[in-house]
Protein backbone atom coordinates (compact mmCIF):
# COMPACT_ATOMS: atom_id res chain seq x y z
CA UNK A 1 -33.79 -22.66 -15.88
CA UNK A 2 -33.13 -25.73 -13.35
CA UNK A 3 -35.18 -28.99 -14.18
CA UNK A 4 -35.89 -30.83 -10.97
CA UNK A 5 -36.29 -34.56 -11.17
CA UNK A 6 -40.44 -35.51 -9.94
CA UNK A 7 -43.35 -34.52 -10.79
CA UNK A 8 -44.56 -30.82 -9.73
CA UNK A 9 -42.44 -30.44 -7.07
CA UNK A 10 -43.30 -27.63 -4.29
CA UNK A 11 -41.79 -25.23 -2.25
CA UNK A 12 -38.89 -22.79 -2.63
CA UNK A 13 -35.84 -23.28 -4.64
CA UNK A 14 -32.58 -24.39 -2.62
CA UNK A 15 -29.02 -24.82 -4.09
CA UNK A 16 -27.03 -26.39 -1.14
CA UNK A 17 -22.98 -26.49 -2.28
CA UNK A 18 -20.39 -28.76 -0.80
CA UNK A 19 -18.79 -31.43 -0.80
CA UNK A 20 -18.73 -35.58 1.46
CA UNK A 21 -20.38 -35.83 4.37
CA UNK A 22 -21.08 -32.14 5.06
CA UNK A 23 -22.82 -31.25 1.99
CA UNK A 24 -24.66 -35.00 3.02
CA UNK A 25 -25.85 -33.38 6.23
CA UNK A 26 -27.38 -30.00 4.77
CA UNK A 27 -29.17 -32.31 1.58
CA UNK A 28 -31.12 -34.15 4.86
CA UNK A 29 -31.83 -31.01 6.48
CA UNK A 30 -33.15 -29.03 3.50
CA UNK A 31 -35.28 -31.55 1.65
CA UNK A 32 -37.27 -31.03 5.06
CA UNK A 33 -38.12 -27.91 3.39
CA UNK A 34 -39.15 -28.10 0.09
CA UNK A 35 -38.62 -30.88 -3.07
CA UNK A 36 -37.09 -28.20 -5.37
CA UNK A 37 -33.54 -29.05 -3.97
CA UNK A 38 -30.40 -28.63 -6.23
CA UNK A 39 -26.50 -30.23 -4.79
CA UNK A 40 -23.80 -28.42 -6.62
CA UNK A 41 -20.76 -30.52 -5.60
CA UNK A 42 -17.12 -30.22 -5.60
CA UNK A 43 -15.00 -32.72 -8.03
CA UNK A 44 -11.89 -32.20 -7.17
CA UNK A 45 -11.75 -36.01 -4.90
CA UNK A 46 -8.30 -38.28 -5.57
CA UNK A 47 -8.85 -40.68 -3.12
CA UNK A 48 -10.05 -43.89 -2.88
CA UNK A 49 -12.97 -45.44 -5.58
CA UNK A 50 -13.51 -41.75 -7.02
CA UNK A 51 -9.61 -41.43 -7.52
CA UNK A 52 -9.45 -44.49 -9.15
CA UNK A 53 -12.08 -44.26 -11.30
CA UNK A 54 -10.93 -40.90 -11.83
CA UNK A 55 -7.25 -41.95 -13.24
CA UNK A 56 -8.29 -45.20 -14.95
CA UNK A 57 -11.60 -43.53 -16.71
CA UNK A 58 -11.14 -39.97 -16.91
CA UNK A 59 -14.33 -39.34 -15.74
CA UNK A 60 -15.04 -36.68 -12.90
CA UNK A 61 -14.92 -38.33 -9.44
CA UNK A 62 -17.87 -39.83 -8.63
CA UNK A 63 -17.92 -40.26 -4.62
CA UNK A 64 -19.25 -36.88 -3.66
CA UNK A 65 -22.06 -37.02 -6.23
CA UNK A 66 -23.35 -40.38 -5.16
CA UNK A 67 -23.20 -38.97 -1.49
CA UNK A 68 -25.59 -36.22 -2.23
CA UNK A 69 -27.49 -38.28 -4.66
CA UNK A 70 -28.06 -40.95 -1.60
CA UNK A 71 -29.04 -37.75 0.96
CA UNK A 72 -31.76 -36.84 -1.12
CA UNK A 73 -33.29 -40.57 -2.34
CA UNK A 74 -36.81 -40.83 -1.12
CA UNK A 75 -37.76 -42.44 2.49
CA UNK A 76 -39.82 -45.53 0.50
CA UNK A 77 -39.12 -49.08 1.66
CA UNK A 78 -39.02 -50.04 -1.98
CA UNK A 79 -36.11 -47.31 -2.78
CA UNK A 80 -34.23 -47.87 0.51
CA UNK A 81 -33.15 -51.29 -1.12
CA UNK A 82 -31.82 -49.01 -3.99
CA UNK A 83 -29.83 -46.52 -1.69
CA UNK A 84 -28.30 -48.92 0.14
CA UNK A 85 -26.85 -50.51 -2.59
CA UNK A 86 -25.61 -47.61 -4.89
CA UNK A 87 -23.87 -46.68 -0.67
CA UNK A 88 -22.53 -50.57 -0.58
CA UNK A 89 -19.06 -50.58 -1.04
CA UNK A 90 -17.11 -54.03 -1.74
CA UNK A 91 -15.33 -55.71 0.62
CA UNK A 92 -12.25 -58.45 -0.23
CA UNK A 93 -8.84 -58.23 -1.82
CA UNK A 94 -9.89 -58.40 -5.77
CA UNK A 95 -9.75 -55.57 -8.61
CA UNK A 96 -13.44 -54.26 -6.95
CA UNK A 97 -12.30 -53.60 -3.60
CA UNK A 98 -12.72 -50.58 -2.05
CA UNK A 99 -14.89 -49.45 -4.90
CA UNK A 100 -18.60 -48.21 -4.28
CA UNK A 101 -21.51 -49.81 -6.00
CA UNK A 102 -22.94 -46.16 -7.03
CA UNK A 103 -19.38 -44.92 -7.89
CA UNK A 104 -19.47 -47.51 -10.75
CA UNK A 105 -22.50 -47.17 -11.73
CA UNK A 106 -21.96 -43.52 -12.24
CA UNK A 107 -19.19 -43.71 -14.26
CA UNK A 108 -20.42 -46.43 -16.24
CA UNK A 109 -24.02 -44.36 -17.21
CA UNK A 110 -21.60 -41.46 -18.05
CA UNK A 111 -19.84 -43.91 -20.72
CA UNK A 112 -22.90 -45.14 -22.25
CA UNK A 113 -25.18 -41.47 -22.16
CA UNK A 114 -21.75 -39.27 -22.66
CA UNK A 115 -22.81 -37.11 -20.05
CA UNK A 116 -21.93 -36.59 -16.06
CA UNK A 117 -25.44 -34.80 -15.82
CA UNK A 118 -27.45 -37.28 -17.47
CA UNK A 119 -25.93 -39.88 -15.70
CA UNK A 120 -26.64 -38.31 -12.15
CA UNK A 121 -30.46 -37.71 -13.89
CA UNK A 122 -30.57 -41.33 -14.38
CA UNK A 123 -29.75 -42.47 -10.90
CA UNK A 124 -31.61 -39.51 -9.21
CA UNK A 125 -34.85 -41.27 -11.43
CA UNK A 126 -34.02 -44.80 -9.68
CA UNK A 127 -33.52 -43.08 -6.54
CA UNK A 128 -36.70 -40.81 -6.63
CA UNK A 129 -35.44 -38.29 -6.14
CA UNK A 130 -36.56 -34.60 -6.18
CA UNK A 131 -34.30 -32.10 -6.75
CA UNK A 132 -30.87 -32.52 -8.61
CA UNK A 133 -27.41 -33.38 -8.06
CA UNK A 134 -25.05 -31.61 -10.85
CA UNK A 135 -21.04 -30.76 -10.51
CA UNK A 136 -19.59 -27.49 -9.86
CA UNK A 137 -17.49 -27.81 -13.10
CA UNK A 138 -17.68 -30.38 -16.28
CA UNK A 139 -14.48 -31.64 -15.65
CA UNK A 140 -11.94 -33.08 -13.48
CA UNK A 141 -10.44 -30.62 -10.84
CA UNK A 142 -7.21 -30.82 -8.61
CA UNK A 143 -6.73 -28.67 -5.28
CA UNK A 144 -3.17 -26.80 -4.57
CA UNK A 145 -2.41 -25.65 -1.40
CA UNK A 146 0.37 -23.17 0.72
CA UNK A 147 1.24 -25.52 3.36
CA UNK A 148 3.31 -23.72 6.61
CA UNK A 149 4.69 -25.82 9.03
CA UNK A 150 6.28 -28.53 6.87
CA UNK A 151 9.72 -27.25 6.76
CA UNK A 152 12.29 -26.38 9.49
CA UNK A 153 11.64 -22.67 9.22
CA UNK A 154 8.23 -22.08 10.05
CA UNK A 155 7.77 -19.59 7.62
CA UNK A 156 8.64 -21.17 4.84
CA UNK A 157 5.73 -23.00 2.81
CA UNK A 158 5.01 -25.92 0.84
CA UNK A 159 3.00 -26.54 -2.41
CA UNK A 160 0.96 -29.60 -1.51
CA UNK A 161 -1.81 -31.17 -4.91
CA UNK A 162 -4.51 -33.41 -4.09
CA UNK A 163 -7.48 -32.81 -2.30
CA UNK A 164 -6.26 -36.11 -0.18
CA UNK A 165 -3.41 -34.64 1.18
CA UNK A 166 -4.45 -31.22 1.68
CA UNK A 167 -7.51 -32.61 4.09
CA UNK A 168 -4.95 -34.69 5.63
CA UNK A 169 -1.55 -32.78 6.02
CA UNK A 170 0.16 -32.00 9.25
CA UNK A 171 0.93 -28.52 8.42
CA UNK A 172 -1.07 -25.72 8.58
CA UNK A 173 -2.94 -24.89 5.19
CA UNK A 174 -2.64 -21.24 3.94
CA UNK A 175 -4.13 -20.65 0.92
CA UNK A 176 -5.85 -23.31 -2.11
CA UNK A 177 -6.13 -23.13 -5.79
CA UNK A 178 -7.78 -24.63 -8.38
CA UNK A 179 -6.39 -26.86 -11.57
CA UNK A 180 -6.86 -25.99 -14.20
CA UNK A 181 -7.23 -22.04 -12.70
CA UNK A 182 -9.78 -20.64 -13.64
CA UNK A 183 -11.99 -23.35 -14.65
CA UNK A 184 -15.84 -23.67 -16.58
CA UNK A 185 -18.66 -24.04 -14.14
CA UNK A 186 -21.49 -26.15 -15.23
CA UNK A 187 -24.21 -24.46 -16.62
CA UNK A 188 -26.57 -26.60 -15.38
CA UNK A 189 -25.24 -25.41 -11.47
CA UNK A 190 -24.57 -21.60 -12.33
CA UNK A 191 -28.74 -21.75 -13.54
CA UNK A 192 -29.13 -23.68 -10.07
CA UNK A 193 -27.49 -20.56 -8.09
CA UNK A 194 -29.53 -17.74 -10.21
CA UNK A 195 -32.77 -19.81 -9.76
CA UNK A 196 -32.66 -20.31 -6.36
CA UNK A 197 -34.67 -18.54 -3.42
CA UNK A 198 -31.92 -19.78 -0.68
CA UNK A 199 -28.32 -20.73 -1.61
CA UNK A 200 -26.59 -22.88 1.05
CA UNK A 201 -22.47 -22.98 1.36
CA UNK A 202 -21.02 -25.29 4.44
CA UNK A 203 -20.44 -27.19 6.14
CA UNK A 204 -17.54 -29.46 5.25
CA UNK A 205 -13.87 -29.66 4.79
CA UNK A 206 -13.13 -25.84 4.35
CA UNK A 207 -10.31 -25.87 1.91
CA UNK A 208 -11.50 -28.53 -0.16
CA UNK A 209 -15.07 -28.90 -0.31
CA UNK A 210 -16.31 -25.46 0.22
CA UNK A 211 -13.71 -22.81 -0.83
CA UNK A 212 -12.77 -23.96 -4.31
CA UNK A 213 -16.98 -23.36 -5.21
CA UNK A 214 -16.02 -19.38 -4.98
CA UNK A 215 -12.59 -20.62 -7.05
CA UNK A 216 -14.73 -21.19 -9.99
CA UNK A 217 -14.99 -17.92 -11.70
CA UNK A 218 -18.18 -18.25 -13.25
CA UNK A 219 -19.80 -19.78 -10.25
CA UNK A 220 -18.20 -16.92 -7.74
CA UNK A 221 -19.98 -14.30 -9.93
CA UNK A 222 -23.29 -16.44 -9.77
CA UNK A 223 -22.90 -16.31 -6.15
CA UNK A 224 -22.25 -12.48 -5.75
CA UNK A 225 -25.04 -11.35 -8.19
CA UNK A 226 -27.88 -14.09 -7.21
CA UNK A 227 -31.47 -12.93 -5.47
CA UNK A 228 -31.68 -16.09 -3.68
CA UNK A 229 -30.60 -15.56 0.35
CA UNK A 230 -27.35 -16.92 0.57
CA UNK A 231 -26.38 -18.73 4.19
CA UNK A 232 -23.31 -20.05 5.42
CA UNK A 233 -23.36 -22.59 7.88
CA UNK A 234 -20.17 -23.16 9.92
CA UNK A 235 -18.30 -26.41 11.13
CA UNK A 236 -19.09 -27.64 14.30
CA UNK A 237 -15.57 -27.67 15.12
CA UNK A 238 -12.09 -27.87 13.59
CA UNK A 239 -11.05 -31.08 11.00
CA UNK A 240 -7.69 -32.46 11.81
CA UNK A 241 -5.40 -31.85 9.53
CA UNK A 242 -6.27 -28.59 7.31
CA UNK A 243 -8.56 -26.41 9.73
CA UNK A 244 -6.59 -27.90 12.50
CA UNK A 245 -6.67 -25.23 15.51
CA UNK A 246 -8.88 -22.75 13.15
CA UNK A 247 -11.58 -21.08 15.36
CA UNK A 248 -14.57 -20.56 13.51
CA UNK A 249 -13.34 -16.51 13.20
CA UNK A 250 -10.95 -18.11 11.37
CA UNK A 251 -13.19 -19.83 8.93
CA UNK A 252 -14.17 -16.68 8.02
CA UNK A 253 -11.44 -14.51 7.63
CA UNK A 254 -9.94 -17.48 5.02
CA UNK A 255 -13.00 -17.87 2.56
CA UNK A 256 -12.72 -13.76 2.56
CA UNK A 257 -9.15 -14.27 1.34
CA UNK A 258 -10.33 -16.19 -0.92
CA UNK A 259 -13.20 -14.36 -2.07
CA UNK A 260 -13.32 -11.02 -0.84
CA UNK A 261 -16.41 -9.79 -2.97
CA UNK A 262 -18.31 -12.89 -1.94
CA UNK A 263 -21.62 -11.84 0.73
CA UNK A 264 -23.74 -14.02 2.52
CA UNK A 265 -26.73 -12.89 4.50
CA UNK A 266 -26.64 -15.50 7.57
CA UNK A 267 -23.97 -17.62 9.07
CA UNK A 268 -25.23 -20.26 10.99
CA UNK A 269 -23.06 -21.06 14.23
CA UNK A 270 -23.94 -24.52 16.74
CA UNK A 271 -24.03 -22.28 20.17
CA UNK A 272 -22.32 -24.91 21.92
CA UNK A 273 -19.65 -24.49 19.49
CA UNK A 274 -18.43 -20.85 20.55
CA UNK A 275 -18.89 -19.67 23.85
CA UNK A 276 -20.77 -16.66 25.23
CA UNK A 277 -18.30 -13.55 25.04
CA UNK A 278 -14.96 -12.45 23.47
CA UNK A 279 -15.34 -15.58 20.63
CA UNK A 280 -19.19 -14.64 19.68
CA UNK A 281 -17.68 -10.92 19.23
CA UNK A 282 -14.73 -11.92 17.42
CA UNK A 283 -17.09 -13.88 14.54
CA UNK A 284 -20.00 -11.26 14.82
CA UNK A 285 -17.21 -8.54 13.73
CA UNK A 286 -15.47 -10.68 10.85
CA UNK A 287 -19.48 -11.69 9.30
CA UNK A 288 -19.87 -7.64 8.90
CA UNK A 289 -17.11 -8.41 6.49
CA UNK A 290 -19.37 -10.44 4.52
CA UNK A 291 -22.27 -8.23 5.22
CA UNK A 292 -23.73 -11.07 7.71
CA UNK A 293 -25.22 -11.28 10.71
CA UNK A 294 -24.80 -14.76 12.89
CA UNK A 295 -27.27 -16.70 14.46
CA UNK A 296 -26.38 -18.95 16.94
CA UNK A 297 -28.96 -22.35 17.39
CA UNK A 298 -28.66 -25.66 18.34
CA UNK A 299 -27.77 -27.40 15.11
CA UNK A 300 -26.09 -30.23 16.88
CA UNK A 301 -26.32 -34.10 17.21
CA UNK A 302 -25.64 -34.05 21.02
CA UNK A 303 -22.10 -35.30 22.02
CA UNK A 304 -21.58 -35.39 18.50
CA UNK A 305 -19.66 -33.00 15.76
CA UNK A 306 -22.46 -34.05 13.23
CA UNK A 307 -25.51 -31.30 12.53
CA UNK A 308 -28.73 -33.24 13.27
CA UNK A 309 -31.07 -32.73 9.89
CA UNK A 310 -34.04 -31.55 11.86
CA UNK A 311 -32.35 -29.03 14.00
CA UNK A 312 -30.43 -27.35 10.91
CA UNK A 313 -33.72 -27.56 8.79
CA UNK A 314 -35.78 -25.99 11.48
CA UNK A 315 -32.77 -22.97 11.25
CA UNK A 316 -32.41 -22.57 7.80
CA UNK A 317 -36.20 -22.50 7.41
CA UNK A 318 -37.09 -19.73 9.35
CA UNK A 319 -34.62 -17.85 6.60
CA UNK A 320 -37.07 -18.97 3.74
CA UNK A 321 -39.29 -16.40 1.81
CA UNK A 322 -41.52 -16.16 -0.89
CA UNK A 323 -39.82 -16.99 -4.24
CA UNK A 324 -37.61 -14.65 -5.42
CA UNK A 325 -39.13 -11.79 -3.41
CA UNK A 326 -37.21 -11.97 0.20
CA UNK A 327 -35.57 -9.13 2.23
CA UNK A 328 -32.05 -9.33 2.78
CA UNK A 329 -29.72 -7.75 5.05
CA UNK A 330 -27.33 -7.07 2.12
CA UNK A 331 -30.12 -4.34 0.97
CA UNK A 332 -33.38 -5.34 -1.10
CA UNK A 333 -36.93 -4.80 -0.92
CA UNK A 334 -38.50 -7.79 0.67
CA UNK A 335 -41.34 -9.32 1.27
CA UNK A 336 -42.56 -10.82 4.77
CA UNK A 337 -40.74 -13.98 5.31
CA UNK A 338 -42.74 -17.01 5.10
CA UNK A 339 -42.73 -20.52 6.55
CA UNK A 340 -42.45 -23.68 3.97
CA UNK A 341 -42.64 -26.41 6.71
């Protein structure tokens, strides 16, 4: 069973998976809902602080899990001091430049507790917060990906390693993998997923922070045989570099290669982000593949490519239902569905 940090926390159980700044944005947006929120994040990062703790430490990167850990720190004057200093990030020329104040303090606690989930306990207590953060997998991942559109023939492909450059390349990305394949999954997140009343995936950097969650075997399966409701919410538009020119049929039709056993029960789309007609068709067909039916809502910050937390929370909430005892369109009994705000 999950322990949330705080005491007696209320309101359904959410899992929200990801990865940076998208998995940030859904954290606001669902601790709106309830304090019984769990982050199950990607560690796969090679860049910056994280990579560099990452290579000189061994530990898992850090980055991603001090993102979510800030999204869900408490709105207290006294704490706010706290956040903003586990977000500072040093400044200068020296050995500590570049590197974030919370990245080092993560991998530090992990040193002196000999544990990444204790560690992340230990801040999320500092931070008050309630819920947990906990990684996909107990170690150290990498991200492979077929890359088209890198070589003179435009069919030919590419093997491209590092979650860096695959968010980043030029070419066109075709498929990811994990290494190790096949990895563990943390207990700790696969209890997370089973627990949980509403499971979360999106948004974020497709190939790297949201795919490689249904890349972990024991996680996939998690996700395929859970109760909770499981919701996807889509991009509000393509990332330069790997979705680059994707529309957000596209989005879909990938994480089904990916996964093609995988079922959600909503996909969240921004309405400003696909227009009326042929496009809403298009992604109404390729949910059915996933057993989905799409909503389109204002989830937007306007002028923006951010989701604005109250807009998203005020969508995802009208999904939530009594614990462990909601209808689904994926079959199910159901109960009537419920508001937690």
């Amino acid at each position: 069973m999950s322990t949330y940090l705080g005491d007696s926390p209320t309101g359904p159980a959410i899992t929200a998976l990801g990865g940076g700044h998208g998995l940030f944005a859904t954290l606001r947006a669902v601790r709106r809902l309830t304090d019984r929120v769990t982050a199950v994040v990607t560690v796969a990062d090679d860049g910056g602080s994280s990579g560099r703790l990452r290579a000189e430490l061994g530990v898992i990167p850090p980055g991603d899990l001090r993102m979510a850990l800030a999204a869900m720190s408490a709105a207290d004057a006294e704490v706010d001091i706290w956040t903003q200093t586990v977000q500072h990030r040093f400044g200068g020329t020296g050995a500590l430049a570049g590197h974030s104040v919370g990245n080092l303090i993560l991998a530090g606690l992990t040193e002196v507790l000999g544990d990444t989930v204790a560690a992340l306990d230990a801040v999320g207590r500092l931070l008050q917060v309630r819920g947990r953060v906990l990684p996909m997998s107990p170690i150290a991942l990498d991200i492979e990906a077929d890359v088209s559109g890198l070589e003179a023939d435009p069919r030919a492909s590419r093997c491209i390693r590092g979650q860096v450059a695959v968010a980043t390349t030029p070419g066109k990305v075709r498929r990811v993998r994990l290494i190790p394949a096949n990895p563990p999954a943390g207990p700790e997140a696969l209890d997370a997923v089973c627990d949980a009343d509403m499971v979360v995936l999106g948004p974020g950097s497709w190939f790297s922070s949201v795919i490689p969650h249904v890349l972990v075997p024991d996680l996939n399966d998690a996700l395929i045989h859970t109760n909770a409701r499981k919701v996807l919410v889509l991009n509000l538009a393509a990332e330069p570099g790997e979705t680059a020119g994707f529309s957000a049929e596209r989005h879909l039709h990938v994480l089904a290669q990916h996964a093609p056993d995988f079922r959600v029960d909503k996909v969240v789309v921004d309405e400003a982000s696909v227009p009326v007609g042929r496009e809403r068709e298009h992604l109404r067909r390729a949910a059915t593949g996933f057993g989905a039916e799409v909503d389109f809502v204002d989830v937007a910050e306007p002028g923006t490519h951010r989701h604005d937390p109250a807009k998203l929370a005020r969508a995802l909430g009208q999904y939530l239902t009594t614990p462990h005892g909601h209808s689904s369109s994926v079959g199910g009994g159901g109960r009537e569905i419920v508001s937690w705000q």
